[in-house]
Protein backbone atom coordinates (compact mmCIF):
# COMPACT_ATOMS: atom_id res chain seq x y z
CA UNK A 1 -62.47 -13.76 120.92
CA UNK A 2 -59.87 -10.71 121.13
CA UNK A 3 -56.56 -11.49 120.39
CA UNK A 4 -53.48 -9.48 119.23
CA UNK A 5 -52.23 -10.02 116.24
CA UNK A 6 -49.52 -8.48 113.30
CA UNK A 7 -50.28 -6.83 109.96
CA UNK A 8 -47.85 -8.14 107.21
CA UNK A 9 -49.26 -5.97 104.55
CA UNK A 10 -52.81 -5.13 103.32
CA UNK A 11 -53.32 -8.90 102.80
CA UNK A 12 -51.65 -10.80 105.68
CA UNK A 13 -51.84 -10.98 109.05
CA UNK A 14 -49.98 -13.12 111.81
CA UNK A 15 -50.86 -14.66 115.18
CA UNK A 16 -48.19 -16.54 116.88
CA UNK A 17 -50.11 -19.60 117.82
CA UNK A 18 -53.02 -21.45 115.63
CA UNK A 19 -56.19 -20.02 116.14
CA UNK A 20 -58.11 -23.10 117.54
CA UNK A 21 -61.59 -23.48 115.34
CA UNK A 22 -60.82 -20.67 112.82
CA UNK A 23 -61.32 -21.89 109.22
CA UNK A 24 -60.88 -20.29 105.54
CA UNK A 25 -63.59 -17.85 104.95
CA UNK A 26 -64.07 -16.75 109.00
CA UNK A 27 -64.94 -13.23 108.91
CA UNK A 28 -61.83 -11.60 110.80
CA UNK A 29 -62.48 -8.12 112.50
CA UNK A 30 -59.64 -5.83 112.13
CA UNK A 31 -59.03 -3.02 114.89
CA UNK A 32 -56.07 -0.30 115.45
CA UNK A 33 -54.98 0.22 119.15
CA UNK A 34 -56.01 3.95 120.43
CA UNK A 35 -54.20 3.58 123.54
CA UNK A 36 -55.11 3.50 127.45
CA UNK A 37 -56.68 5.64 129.59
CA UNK A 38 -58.21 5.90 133.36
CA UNK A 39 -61.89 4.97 133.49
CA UNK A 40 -62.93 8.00 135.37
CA UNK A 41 -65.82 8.99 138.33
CA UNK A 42 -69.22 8.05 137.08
CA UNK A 43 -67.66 4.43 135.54
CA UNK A 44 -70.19 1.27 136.30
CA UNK A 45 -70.20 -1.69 134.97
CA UNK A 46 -71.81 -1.33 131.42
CA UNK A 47 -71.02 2.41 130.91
CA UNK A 48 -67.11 4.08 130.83
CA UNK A 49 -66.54 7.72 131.39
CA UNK A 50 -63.04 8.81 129.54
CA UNK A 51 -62.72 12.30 128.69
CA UNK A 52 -62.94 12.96 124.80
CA UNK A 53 -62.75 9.14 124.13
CA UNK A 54 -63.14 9.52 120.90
CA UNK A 55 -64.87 5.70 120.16
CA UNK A 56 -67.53 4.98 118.13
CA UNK A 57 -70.17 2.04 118.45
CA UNK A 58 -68.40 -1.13 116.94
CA UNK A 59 -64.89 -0.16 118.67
CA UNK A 60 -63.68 -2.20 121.44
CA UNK A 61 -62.13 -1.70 124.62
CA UNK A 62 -60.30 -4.18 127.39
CA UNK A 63 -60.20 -3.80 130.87
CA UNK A 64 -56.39 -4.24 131.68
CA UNK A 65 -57.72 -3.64 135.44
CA UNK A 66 -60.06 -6.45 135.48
CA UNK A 67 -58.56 -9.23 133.99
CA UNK A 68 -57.78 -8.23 130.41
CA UNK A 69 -61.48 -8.25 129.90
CA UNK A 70 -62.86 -7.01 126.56
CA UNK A 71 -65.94 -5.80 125.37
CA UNK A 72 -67.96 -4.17 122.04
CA UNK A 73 -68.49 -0.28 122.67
CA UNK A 74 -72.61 -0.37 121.50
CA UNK A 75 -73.81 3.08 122.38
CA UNK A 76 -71.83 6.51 122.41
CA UNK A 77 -73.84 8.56 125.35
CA UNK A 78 -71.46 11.87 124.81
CA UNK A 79 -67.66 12.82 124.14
CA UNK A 80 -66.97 11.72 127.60
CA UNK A 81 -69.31 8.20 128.36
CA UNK A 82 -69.62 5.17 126.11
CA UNK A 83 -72.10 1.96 126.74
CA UNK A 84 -70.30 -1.24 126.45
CA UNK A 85 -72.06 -4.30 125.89
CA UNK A 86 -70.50 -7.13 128.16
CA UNK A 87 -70.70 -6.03 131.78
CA UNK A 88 -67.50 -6.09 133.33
CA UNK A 89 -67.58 -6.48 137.20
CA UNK A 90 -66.14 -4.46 139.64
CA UNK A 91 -65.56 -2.05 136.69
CA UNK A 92 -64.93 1.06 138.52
CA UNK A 93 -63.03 5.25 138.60
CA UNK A 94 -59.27 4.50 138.20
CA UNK A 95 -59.75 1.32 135.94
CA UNK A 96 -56.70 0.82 133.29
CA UNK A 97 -59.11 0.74 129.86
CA UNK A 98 -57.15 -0.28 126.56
CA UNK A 99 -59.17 1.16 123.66
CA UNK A 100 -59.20 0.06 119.69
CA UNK A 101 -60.82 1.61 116.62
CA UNK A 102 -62.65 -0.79 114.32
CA UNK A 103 -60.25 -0.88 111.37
CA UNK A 104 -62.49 -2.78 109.22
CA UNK A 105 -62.86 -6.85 108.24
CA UNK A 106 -60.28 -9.70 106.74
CA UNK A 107 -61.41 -13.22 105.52
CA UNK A 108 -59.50 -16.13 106.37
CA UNK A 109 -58.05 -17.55 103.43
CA UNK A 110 -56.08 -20.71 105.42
CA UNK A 111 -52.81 -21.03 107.48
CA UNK A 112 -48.93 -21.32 106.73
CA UNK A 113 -48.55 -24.29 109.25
């Protein structure tokens, strides 16, 4: 699941609501927002076409067009195209698509509640 959280310090991170199922020692993937960008002409459902993207397989991105929907970038075709590996339907030119570097990975070590 993709959610946004806030980095404390090198350590500690912060989510605003409990993370329903997450337990000490989950693996927790860490990513850096890029920014958005228009999916443009050549877009389908499983492959994005942003100019000089600048992703790399293991990034993310999220549809802000089609209902905040997120997927794993898993193939980089050229500087312009991407594979993703959850279709997203509808997916199409003009698309509002959120993108985030993979920053690197956490491990839960158990909640302030």
């Amino acid at each position: 699941t993709f959610r946004m959280i806030q980095a404390i310090d090198g350590h500690l991170i912060y989510h605003e609501y409990a993370i329903f199922g997450q337990t000490v020692g989950d693996r927790i993937a860490k990513f850096s927002r890029i920014g958005n960008r228009q999916a443009e002409k050549g877009t389908t459902s499983t492959m994005i076409k942003v100019s000089n993207h600048g992703l790399k397989a293991g990034d993310w991105i999220r549809n802000n067009s089609r209902q905040w929907t997120d997927s794993k970038v898993v193939a980089i075709i050229d500087e312009h195209t991407f594979q993703i590996e959850k279709e997203i339907p509808g997916q199409t030119t003009g698309d509002e698509i959120e993108m985030y570097r993979y920053t690197g990975t956490s491990i839960a070590m158990g909640n302030f509640e």
